[in-house]
PDB file of N, CA and C in Angstrom:
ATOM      1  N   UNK A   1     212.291 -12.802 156.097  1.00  0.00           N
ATOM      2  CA  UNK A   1     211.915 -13.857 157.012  1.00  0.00           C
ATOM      3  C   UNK A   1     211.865 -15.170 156.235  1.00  0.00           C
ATOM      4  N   UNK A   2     212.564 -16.073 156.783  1.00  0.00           N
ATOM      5  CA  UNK A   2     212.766 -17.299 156.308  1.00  0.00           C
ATOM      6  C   UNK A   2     210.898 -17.967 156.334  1.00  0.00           C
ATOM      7  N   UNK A   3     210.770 -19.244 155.475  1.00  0.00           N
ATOM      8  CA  UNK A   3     209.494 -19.495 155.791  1.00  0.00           C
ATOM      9  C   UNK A   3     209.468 -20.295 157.031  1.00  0.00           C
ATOM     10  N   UNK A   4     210.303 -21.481 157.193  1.00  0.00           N
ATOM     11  CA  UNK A   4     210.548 -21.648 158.749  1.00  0.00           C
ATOM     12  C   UNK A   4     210.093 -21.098 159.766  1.00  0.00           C
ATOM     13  N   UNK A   5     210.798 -19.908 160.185  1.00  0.00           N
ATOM     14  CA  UNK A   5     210.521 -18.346 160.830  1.00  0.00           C
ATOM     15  C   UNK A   5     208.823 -18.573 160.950  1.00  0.00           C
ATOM     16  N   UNK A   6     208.535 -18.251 159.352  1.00  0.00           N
ATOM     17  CA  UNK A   6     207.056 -18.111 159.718  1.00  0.00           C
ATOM     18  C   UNK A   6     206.090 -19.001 159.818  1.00  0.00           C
ATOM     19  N   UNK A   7     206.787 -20.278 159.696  1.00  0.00           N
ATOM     20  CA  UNK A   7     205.774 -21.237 160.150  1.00  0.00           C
ATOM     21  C   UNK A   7     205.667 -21.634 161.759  1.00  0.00           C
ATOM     22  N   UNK A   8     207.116 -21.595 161.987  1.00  0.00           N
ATOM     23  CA  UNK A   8     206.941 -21.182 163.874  1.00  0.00           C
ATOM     24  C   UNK A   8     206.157 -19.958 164.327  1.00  0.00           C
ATOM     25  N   UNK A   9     206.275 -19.099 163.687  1.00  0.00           N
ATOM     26  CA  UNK A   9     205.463 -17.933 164.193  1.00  0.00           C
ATOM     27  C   UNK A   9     203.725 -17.992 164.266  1.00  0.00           C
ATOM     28  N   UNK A  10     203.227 -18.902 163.224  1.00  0.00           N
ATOM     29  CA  UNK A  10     202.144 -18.406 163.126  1.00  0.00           C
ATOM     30  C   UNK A  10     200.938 -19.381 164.245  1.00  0.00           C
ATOM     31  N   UNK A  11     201.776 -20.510 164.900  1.00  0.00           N
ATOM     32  CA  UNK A  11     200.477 -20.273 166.472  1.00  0.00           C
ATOM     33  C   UNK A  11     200.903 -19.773 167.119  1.00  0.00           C
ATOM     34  N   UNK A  12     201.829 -18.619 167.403  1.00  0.00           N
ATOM     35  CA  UNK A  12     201.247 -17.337 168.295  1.00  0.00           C
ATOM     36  C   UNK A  12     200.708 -16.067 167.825  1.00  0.00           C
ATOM     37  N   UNK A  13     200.341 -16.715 166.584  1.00  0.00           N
ATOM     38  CA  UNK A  13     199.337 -15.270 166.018  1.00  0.00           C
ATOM     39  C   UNK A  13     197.916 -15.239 166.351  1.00  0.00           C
ATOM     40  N   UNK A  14     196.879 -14.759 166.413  1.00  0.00           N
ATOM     41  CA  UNK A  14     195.699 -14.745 166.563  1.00  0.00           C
ATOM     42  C   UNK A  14     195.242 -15.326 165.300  1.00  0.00           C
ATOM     43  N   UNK A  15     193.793 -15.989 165.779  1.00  0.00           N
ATOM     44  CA  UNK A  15     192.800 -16.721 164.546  1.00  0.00           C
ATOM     45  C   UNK A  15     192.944 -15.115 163.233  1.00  0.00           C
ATOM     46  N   UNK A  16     192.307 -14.377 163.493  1.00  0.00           N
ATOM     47  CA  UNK A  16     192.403 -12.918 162.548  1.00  0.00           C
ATOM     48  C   UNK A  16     193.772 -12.505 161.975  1.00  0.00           C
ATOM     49  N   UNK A  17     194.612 -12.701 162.629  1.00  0.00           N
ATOM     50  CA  UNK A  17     196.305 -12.146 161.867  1.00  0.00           C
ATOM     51  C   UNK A  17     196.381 -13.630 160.939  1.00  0.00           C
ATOM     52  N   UNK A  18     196.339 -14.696 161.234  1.00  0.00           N
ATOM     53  CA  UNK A  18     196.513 -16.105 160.011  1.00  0.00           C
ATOM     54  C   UNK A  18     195.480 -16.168 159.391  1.00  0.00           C
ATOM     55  N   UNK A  19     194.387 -15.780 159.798  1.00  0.00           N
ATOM     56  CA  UNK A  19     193.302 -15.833 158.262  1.00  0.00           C
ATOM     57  C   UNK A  19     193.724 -14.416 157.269  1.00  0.00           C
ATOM     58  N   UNK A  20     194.268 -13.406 158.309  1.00  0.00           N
ATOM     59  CA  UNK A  20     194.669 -12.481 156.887  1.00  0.00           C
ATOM     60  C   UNK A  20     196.076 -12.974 156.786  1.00  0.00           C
ATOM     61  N   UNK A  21     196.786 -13.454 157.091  1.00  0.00           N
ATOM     62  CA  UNK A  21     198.108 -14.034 156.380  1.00  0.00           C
ATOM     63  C   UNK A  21     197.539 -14.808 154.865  1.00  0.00           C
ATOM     64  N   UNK A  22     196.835 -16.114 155.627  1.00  0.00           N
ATOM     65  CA  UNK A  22     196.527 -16.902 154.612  1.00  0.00           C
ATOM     66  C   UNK A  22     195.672 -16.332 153.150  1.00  0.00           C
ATOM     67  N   UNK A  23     194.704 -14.915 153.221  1.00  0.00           N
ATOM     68  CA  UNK A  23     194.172 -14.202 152.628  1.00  0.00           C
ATOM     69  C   UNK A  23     195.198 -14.036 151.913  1.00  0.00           C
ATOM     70  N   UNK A  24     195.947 -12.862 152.208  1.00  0.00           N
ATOM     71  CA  UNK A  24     197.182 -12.330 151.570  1.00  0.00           C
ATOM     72  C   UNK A  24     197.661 -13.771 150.410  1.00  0.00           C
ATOM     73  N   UNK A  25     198.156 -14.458 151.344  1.00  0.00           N
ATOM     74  CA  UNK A  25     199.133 -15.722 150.643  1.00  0.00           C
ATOM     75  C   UNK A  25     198.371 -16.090 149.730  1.00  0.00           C
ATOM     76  N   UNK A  26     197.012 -16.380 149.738  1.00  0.00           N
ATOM     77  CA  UNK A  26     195.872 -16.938 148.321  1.00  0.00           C
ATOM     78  C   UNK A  26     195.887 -16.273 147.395  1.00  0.00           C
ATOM     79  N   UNK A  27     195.684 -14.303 148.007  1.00  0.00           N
ATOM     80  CA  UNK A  27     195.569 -13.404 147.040  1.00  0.00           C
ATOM     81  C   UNK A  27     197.018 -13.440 145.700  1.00  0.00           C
ATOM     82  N   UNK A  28     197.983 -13.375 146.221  1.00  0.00           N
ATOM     83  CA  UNK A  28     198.809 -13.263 145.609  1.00  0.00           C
ATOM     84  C   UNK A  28     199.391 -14.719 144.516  1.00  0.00           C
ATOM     85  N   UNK A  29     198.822 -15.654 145.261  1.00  0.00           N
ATOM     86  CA  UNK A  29     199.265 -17.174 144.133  1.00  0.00           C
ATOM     87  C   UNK A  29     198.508 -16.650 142.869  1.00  0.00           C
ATOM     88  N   UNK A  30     197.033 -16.603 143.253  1.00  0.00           N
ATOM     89  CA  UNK A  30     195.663 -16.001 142.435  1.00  0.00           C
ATOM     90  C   UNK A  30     196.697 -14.861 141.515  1.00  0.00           C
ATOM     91  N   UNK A  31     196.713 -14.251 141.863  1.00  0.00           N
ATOM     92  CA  UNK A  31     197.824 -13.285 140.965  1.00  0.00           C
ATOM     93  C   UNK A  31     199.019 -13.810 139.864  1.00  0.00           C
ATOM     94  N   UNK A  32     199.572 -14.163 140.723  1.00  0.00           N
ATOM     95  CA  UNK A  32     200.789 -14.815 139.722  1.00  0.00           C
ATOM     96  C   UNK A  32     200.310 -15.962 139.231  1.00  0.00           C
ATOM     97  N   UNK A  33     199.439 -16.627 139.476  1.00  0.00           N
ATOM     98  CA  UNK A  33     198.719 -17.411 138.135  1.00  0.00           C
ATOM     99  C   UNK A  33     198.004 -16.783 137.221  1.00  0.00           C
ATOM    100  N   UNK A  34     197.350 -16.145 137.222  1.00  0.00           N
ATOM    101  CA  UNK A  34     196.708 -14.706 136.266  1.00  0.00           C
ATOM    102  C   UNK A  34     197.938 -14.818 135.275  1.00  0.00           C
ATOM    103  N   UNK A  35     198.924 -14.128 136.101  1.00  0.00           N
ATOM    104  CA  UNK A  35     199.938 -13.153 135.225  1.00  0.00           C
ATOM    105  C   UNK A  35     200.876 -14.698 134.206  1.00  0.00           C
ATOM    106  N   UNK A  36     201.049 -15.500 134.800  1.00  0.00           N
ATOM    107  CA  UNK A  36     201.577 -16.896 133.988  1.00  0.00           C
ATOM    108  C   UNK A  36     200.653 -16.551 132.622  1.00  0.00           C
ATOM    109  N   UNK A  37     199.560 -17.449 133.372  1.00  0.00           N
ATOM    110  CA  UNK A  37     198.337 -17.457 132.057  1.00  0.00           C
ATOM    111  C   UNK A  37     198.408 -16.205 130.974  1.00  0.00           C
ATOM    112  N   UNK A  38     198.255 -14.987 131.623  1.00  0.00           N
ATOM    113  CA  UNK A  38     197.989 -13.918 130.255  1.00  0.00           C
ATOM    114  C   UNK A  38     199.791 -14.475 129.465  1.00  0.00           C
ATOM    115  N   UNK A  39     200.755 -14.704 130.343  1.00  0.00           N
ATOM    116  CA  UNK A  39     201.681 -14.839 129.509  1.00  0.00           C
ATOM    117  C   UNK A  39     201.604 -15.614 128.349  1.00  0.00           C
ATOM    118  N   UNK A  40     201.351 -17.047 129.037  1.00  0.00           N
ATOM    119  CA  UNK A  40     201.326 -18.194 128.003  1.00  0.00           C
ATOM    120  C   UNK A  40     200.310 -17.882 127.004  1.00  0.00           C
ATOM    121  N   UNK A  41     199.292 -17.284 127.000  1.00  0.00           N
ATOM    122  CA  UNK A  41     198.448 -16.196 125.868  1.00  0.00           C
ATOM    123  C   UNK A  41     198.924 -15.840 124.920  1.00  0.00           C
ATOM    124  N   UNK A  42     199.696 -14.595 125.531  1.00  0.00           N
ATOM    125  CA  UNK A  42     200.436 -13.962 124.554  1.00  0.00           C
ATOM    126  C   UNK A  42     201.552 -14.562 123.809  1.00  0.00           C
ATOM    127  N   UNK A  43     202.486 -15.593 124.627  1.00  0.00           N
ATOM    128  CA  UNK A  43     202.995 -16.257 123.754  1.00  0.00           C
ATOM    129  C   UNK A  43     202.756 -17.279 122.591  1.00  0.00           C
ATOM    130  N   UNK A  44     201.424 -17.715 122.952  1.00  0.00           N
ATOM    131  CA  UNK A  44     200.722 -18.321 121.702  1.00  0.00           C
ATOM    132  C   UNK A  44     199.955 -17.848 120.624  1.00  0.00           C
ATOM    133  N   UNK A  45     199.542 -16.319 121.206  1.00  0.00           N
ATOM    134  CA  UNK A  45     199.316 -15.671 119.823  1.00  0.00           C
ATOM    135  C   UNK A  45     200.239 -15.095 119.279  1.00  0.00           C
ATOM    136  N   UNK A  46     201.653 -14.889 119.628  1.00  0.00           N
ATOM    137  CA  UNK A  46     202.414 -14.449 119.116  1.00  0.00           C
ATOM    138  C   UNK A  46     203.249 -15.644 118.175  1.00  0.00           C
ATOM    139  N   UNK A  47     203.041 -17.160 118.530  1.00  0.00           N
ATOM    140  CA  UNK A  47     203.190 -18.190 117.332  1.00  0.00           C
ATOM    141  C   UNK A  47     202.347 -18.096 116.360  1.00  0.00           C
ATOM    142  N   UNK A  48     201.169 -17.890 117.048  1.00  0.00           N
ATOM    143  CA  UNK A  48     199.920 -17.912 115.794  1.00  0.00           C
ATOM    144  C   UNK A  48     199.993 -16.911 114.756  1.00  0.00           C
ATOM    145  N   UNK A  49     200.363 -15.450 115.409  1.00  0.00           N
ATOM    146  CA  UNK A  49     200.503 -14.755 114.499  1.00  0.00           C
ATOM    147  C   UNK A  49     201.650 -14.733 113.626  1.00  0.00           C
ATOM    148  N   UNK A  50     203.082 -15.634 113.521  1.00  0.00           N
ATOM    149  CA  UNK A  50     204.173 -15.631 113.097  1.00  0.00           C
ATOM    150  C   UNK A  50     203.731 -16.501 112.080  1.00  0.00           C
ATOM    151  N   UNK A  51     202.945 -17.767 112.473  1.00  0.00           N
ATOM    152  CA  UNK A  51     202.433 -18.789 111.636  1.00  0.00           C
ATOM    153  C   UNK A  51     201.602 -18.418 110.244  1.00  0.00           C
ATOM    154  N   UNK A  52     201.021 -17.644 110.998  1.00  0.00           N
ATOM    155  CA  UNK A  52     199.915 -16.858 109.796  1.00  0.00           C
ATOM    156  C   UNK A  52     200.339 -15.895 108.762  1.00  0.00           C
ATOM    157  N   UNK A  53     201.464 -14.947 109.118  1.00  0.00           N
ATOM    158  CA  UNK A  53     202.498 -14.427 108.019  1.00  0.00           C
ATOM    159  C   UNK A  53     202.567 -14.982 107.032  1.00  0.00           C
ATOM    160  N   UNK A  54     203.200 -16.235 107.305  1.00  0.00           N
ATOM    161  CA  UNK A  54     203.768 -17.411 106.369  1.00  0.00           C
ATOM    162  C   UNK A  54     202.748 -17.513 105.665  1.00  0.00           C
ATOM    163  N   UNK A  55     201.332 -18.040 105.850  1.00  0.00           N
ATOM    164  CA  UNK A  55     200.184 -18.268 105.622  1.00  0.00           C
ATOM    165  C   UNK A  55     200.452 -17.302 104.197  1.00  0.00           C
ATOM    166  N   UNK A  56     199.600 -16.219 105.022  1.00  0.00           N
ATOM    167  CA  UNK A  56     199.785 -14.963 104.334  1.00  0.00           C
ATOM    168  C   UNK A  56     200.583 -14.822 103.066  1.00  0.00           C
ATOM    169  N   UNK A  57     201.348 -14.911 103.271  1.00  0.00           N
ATOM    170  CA  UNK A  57     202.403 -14.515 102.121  1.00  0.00           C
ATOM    171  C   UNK A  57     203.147 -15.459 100.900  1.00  0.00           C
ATOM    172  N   UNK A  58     202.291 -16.847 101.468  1.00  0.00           N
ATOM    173  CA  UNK A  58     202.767 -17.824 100.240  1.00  0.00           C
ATOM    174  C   UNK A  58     201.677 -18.337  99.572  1.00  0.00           C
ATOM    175  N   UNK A  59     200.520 -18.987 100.722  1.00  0.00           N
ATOM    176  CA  UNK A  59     198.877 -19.229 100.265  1.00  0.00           C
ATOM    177  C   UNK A  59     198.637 -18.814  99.293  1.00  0.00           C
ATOM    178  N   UNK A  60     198.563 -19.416  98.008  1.00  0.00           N
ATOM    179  CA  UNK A  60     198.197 -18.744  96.626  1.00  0.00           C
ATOM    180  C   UNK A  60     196.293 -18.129  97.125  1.00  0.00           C
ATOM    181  N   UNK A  61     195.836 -19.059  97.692  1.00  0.00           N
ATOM    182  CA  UNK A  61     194.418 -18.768  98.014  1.00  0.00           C
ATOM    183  C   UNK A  61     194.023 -17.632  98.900  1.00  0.00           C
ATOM    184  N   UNK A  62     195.330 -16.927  99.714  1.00  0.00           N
ATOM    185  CA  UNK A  62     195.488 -15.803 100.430  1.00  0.00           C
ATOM    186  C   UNK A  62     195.712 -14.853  99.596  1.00  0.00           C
ATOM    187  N   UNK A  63     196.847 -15.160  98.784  1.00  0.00           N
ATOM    188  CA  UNK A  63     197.644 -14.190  98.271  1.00  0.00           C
ATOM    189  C   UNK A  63     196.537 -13.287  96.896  1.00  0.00           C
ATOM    190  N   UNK A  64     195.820 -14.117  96.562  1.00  0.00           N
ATOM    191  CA  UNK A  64     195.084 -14.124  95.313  1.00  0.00           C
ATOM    192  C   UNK A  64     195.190 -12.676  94.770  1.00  0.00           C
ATOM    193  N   UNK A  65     194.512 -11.760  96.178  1.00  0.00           N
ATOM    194  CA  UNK A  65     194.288 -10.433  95.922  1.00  0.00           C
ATOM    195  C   UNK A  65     195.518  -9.353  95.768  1.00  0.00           C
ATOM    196  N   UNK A  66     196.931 -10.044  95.689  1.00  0.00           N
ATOM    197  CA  UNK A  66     197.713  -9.173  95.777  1.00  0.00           C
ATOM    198  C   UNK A  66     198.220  -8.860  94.198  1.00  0.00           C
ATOM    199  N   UNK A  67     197.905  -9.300  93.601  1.00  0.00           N
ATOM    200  CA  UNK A  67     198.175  -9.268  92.267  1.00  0.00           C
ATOM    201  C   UNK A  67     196.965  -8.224  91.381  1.00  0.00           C
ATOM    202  N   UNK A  68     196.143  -7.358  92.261  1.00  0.00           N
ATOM    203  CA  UNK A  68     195.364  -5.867  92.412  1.00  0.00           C
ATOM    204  C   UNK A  68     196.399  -4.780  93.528  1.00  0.00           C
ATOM    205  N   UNK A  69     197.575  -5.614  93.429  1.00  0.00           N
ATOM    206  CA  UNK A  69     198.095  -4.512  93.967  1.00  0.00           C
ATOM    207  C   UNK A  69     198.978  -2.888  93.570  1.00  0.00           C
ATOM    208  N   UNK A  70     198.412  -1.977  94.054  1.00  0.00           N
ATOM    209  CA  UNK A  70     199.384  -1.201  93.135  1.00  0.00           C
ATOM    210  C   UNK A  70     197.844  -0.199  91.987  1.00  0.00           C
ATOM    211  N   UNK A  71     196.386  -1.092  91.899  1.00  0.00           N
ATOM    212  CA  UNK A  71     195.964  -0.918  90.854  1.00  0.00           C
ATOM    213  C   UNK A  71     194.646   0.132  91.704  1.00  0.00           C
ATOM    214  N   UNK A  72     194.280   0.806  90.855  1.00  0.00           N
ATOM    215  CA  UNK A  72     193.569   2.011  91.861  1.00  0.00           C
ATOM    216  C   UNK A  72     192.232   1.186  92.068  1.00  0.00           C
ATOM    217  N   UNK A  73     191.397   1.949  93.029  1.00  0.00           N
ATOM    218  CA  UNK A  73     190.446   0.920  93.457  1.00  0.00           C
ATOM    219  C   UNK A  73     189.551   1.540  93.391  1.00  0.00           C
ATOM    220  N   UNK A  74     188.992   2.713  92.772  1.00  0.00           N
ATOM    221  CA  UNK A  74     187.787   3.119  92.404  1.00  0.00           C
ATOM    222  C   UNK A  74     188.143   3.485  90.956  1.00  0.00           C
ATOM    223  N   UNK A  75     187.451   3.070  90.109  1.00  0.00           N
ATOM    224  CA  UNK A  75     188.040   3.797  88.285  1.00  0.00           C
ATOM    225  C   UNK A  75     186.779   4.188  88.087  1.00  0.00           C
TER     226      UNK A  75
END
């Protein structure tokens, strides 16, 4: 159904069939904004965490402890 369609349609619906249309229609924006958001989330911890690798692995002030690597850890 075109939205057209349903915008002609909906004054011959009853007050109860367009408040649950409009229900429905809220419920679901509410939704797919949710689902955006967790996206854009995950895509920013997934920079953060790419960022922090780098961090990780060059940061002499990170790295400090890797140079105990290899060396047993209870003697």
């Amino acid at each position: 159904m075109e939205t057209t369609e349903i915008i002609k349609a909906l004054p011959t619906l009853s007050i109860d069939e367009r408040l649950s249309i409009a229900t429905i229609a809220l419920n679901s924006i509410e939704a797919q904004k949710q689902v955006m958001t967790d996206r854009q989330v995950e895509q920013q911890l997934r920079v953060a965490a790419n960022l922090a690798i780098d961090d990780y692995t060059h940061d002499p002030d990170l790295t400090i402890f890797t140079n105990l690597d290899g060396e047993d850890f209870l003697e």
